[in-house]
N, C-alpha and C. Protein backbone atom coordinates (compact mmCIF):
# COMPACT_ATOMS: atom_id res chain seq x y z
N UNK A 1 0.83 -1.18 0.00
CA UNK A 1 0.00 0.00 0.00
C UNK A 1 0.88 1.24 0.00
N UNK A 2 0.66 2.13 -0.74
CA UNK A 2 1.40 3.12 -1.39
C UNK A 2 1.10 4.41 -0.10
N UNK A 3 2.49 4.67 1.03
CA UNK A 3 2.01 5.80 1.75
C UNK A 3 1.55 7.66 0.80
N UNK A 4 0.78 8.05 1.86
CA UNK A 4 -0.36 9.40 0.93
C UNK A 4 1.04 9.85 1.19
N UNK A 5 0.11 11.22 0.21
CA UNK A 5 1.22 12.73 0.08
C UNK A 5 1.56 13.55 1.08
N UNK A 6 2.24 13.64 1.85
CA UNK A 6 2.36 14.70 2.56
C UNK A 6 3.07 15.63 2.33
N UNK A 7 2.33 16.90 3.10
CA UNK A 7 3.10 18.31 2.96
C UNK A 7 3.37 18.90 3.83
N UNK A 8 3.52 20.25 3.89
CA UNK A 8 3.89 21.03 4.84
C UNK A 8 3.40 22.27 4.28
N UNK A 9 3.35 23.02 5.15
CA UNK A 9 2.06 24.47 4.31
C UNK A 9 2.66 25.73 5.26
N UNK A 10 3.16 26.70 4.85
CA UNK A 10 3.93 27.56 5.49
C UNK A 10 2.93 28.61 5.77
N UNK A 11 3.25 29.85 5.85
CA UNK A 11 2.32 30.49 7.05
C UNK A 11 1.69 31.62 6.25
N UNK A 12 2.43 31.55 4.44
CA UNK A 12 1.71 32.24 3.34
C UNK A 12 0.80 32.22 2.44
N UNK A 13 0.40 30.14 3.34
CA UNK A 13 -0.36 29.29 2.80
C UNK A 13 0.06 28.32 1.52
N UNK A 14 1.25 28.80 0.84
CA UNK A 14 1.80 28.07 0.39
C UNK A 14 2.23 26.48 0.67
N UNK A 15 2.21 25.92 -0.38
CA UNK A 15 2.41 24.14 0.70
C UNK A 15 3.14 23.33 -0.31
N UNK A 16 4.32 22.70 0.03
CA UNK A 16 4.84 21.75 -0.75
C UNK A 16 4.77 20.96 0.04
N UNK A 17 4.44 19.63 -1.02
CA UNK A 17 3.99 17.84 -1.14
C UNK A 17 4.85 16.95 -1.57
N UNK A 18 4.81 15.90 -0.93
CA UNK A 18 5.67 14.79 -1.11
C UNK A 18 4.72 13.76 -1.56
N UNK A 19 4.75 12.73 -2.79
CA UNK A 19 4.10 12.07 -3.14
C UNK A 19 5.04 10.18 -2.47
N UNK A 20 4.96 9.99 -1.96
CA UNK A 20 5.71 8.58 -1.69
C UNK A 20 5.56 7.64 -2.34
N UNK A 21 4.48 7.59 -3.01
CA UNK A 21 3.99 6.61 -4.06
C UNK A 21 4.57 7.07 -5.37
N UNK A 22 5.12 8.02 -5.23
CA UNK A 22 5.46 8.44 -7.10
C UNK A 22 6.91 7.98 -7.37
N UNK A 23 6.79 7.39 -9.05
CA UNK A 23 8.40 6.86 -8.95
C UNK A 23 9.27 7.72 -9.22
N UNK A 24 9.11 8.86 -8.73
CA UNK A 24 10.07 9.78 -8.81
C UNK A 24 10.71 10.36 -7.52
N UNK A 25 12.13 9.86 -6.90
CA UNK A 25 12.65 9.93 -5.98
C UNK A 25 11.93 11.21 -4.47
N UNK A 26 11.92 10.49 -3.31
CA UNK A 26 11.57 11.80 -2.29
C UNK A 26 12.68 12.89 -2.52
N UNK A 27 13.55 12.31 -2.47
CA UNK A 27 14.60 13.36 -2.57
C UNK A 27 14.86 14.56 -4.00
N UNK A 28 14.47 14.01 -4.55
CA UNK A 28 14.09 14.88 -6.07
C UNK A 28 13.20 15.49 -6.36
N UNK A 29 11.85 15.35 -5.43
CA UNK A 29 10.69 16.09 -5.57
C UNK A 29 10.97 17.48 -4.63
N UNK A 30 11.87 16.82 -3.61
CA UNK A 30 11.77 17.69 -2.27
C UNK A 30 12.88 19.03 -2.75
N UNK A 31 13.79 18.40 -3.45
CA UNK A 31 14.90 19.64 -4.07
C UNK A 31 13.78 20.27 -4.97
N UNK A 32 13.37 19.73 -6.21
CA UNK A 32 12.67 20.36 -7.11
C UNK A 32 11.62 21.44 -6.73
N UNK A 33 11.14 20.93 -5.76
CA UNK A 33 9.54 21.60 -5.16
C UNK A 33 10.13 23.20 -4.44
N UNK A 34 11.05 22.77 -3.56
CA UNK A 34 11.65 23.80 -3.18
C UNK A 34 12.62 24.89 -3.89
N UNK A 35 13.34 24.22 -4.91
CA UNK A 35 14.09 25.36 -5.84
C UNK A 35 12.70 26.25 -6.75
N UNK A 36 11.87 25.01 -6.92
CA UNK A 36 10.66 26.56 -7.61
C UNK A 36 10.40 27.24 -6.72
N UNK A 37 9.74 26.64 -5.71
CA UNK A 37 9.04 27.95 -4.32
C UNK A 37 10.09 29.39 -4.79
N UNK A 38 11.39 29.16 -4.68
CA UNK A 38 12.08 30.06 -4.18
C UNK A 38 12.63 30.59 -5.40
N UNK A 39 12.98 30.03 -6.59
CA UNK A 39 13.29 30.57 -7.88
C UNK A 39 11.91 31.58 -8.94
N UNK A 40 10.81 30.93 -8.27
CA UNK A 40 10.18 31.61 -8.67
C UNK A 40 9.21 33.32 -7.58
N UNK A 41 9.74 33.08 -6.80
CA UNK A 41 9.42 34.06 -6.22
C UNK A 41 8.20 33.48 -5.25
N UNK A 42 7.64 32.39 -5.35
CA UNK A 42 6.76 32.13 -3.92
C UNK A 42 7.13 32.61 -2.52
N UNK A 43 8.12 31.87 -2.95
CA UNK A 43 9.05 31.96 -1.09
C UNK A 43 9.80 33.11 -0.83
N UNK A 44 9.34 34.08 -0.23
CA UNK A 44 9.95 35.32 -0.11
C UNK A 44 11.58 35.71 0.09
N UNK A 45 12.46 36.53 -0.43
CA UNK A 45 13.77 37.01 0.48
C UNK A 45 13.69 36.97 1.92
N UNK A 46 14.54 36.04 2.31
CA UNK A 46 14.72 36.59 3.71
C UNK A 46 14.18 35.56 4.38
N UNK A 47 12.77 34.64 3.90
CA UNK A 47 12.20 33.56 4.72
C UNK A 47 13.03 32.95 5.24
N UNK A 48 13.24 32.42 6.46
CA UNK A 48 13.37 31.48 7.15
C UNK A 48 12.68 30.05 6.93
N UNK A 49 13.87 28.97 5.85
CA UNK A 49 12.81 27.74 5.82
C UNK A 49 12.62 26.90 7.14
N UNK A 50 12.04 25.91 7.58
CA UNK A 50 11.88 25.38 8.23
C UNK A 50 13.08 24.38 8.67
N UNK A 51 13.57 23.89 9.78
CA UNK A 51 15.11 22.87 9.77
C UNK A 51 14.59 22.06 9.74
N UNK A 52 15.64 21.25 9.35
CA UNK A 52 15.64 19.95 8.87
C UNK A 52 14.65 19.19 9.10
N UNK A 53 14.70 19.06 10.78
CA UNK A 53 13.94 17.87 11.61
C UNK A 53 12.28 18.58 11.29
N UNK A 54 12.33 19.87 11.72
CA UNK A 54 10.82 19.90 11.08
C UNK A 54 10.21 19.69 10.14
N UNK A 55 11.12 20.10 8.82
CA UNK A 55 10.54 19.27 8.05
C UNK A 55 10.52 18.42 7.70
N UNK A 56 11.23 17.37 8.25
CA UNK A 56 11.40 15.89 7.71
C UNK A 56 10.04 15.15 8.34
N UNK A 57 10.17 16.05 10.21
CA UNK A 57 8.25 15.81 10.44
C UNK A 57 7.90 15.71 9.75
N UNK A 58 7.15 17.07 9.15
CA UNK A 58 6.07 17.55 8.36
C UNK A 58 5.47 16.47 7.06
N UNK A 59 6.84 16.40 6.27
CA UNK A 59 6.87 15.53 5.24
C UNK A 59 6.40 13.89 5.45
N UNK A 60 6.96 13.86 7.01
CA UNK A 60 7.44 12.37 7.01
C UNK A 60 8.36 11.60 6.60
N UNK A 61 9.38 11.93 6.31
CA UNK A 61 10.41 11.65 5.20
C UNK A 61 11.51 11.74 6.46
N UNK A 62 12.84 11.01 5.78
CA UNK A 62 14.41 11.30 6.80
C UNK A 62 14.90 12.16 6.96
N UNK A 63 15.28 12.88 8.19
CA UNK A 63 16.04 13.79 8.10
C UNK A 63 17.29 14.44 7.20
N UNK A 64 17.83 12.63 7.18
CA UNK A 64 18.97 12.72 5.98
C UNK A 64 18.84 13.47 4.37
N UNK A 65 17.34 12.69 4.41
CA UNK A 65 17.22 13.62 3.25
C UNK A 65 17.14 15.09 3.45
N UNK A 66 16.89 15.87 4.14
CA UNK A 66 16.34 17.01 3.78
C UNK A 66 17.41 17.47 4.28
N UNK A 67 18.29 17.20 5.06
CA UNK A 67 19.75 17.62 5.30
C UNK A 67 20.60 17.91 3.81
N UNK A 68 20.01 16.70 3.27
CA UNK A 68 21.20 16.44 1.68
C UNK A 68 20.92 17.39 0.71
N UNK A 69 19.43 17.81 0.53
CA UNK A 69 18.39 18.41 -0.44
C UNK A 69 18.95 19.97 0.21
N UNK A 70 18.88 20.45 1.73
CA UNK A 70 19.48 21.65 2.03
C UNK A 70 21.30 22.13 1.35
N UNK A 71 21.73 20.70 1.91
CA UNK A 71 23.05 20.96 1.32
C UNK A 71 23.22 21.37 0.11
N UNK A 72 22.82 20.68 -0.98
CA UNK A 72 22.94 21.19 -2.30
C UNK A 72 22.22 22.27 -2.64
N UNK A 73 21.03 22.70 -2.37
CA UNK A 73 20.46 23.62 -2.61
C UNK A 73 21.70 25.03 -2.53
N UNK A 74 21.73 25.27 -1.25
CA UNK A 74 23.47 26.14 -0.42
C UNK A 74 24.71 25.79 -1.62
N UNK A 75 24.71 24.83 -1.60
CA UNK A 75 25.97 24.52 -2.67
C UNK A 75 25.71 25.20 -3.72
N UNK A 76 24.28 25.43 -4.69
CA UNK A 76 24.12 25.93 -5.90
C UNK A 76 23.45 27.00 -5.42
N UNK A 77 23.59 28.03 -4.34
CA UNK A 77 23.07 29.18 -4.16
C UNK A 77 21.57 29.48 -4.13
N UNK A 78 20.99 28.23 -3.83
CA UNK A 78 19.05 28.61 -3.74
C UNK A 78 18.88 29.30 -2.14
N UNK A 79 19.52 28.66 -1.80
CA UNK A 79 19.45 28.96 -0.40
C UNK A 79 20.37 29.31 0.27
N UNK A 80 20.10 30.00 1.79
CA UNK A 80 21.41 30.67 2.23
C UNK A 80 21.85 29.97 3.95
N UNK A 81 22.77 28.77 4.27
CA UNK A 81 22.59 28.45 5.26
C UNK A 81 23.67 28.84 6.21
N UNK A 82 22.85 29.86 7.09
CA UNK A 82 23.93 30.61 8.25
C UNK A 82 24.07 29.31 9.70
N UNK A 83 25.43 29.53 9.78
CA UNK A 83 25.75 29.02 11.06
C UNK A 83 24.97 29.32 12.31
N UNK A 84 23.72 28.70 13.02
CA UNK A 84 23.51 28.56 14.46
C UNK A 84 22.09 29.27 14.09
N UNK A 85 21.90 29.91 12.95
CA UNK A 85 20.41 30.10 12.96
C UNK A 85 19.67 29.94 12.36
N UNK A 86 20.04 29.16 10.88
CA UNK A 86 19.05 28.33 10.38
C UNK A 86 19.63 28.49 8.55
N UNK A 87 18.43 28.10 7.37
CA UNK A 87 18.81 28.34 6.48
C UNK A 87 17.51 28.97 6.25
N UNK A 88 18.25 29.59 4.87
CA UNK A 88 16.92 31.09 4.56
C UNK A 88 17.20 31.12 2.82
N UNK A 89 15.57 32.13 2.53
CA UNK A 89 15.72 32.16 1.48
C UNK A 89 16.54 33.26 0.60
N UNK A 90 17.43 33.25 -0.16
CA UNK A 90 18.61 34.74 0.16
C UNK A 90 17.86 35.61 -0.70
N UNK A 91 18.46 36.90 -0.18
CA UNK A 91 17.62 38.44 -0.37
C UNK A 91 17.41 38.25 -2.08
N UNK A 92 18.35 37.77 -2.67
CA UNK A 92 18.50 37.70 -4.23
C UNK A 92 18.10 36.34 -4.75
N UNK A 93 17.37 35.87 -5.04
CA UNK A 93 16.76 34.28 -5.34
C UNK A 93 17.76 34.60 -6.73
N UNK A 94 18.53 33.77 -6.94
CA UNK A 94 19.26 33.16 -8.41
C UNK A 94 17.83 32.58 -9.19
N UNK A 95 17.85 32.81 -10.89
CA UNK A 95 16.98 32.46 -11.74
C UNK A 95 17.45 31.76 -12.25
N UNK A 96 16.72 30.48 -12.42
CA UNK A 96 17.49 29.13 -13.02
C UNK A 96 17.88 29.62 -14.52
N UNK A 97 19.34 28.25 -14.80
CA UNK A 97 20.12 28.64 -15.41
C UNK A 97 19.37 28.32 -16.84
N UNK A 98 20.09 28.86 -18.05
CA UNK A 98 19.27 27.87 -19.11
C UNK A 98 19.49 26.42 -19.13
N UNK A 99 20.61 25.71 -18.62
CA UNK A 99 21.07 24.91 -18.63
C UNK A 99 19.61 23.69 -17.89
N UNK A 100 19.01 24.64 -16.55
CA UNK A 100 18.16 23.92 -15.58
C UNK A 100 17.03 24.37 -16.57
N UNK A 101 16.59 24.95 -17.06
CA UNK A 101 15.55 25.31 -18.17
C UNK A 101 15.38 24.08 -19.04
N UNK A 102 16.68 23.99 -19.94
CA UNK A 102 16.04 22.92 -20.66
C UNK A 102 16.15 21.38 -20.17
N UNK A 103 17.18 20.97 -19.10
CA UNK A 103 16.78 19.77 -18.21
C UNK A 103 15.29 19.51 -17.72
N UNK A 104 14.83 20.75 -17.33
CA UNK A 104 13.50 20.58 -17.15
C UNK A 104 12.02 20.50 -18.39
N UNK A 105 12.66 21.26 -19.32
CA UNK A 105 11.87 21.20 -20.82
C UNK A 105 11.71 19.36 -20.85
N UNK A 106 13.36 18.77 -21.06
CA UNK A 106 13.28 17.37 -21.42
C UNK A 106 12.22 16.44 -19.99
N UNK A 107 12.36 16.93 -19.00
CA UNK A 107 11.63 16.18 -18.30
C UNK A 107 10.20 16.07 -18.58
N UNK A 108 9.52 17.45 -19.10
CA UNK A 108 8.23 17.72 -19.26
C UNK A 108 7.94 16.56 -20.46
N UNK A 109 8.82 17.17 -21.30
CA UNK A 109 8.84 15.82 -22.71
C UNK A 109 8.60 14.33 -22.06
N UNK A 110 9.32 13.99 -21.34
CA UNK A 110 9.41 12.51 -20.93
C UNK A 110 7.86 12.01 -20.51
N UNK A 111 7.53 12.84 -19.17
CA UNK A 111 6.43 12.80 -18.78
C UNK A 111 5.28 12.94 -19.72
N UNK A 112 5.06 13.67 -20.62
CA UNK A 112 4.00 13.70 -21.77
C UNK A 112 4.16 12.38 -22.67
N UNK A 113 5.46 11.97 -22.92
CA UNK A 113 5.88 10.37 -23.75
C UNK A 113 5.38 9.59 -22.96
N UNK A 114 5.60 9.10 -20.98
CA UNK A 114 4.95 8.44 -20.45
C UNK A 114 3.55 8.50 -20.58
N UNK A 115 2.59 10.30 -20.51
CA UNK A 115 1.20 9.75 -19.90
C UNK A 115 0.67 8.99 -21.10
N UNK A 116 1.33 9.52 -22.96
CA UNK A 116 0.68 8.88 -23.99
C UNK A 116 0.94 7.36 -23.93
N UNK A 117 2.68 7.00 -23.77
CA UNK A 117 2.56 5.24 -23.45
C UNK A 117 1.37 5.00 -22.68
N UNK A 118 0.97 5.19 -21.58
CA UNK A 118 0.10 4.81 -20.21
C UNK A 118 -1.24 4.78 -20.99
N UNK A 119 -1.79 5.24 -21.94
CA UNK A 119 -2.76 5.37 -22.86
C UNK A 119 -3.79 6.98 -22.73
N UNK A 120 -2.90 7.80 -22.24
CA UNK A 120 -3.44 8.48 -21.81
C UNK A 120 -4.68 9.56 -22.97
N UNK A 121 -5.69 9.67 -22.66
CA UNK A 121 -6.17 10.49 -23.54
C UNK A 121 -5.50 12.06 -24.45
N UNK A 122 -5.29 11.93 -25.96
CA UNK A 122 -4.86 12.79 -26.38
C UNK A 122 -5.26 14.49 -26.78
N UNK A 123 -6.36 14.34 -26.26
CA UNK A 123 -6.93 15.68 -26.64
C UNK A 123 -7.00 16.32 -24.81
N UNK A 124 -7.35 15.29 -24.08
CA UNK A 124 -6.92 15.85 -22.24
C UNK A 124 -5.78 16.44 -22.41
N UNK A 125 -4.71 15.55 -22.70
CA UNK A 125 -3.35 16.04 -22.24
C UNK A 125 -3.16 17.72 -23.12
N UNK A 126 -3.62 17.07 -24.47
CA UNK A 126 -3.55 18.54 -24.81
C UNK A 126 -3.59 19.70 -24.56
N UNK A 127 -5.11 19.53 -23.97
CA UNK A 127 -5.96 20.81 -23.46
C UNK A 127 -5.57 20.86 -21.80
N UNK A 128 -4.82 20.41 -21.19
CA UNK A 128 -3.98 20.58 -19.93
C UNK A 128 -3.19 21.69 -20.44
N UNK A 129 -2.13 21.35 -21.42
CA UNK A 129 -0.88 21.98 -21.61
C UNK A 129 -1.07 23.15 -22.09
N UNK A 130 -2.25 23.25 -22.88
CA UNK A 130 -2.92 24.52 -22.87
C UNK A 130 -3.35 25.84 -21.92
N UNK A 131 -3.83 24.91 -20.73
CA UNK A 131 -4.45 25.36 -19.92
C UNK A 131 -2.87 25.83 -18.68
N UNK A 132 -1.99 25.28 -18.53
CA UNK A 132 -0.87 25.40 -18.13
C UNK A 132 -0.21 27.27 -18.84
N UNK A 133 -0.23 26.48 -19.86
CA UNK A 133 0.99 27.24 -20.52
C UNK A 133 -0.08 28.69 -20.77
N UNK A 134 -1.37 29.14 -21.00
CA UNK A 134 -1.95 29.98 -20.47
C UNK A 134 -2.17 30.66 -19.36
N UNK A 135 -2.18 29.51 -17.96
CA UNK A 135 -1.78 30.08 -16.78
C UNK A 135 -0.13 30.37 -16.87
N UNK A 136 0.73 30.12 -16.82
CA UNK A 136 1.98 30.75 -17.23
C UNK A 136 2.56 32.25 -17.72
N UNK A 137 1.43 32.51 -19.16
CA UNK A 137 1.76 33.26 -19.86
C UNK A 137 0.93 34.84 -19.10
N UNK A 138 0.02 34.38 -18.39
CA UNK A 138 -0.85 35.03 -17.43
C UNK A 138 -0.12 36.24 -16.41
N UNK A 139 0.59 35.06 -15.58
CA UNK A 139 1.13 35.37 -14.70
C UNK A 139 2.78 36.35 -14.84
């Protein structure tokens, strides 16, 4: 039995989710989920994210992970982690590179190749990506 999603929902109402059932690593959702919050401007300059252990609560997930997912994040500048008082979101959020642009283009690709293998309806998926890429162009 496949454990549910859990999240964590910060105090702007914003909420990132962990799917445990998805075959796509905890640890890869949890970097991913969080470099948008903060690359895209959800997650404010200056926030204070939550440490480790809380969120590994929240999530349900290992500490280890979210230790590892902080580390690199700091390593590639998403985040800013000060000695003795926590890690934060820095005054200047870095805008992903083109490089993370089109890694992520090919992922979108993959996932649209899976939902059609899976048999997925072709005029749904369509009119999703539509409906996406309109909210996008919106905003």
């Amino acid at each position: 039995m496949a454990k549910a999603t859990r999240s964590r929902k910060w105090e702007s109402g914003l909420e990132i989710g962990i799917d445990a059932g998805s075959e796509i690593p905890i640890y890869v959702q949890l970097k991913n989920n969080l470099r948008y919050l903060i690359t895209s401007g959800a997650l404010k300059p200056g926030l204070q994210l939550p440490t480790v252990r809380a969120l590994s609560v929240d999530l349900g997930i290992n500490a280890n992970t979210v230790a590892r997912v902080y580390r690199e994040l700091a390593a590639e500048g998403v985040i800013e982690m000060r000695r003795g008082t926590g890690s934060y979101v820095p005054e200047t959020a870095p805008a992903p590179s083109r490089d993370r642009i089109d890694d992520l283009l090919d992922q979108v690709s993959n996932l649209l190749g899976l939902a059609l293998n899976e048999g997925g309806d072709k005029r749904r998926i369509a009119d999703f990506l539509r409906e996406k890429a309109d909210d996008a162009l919106r905003s």
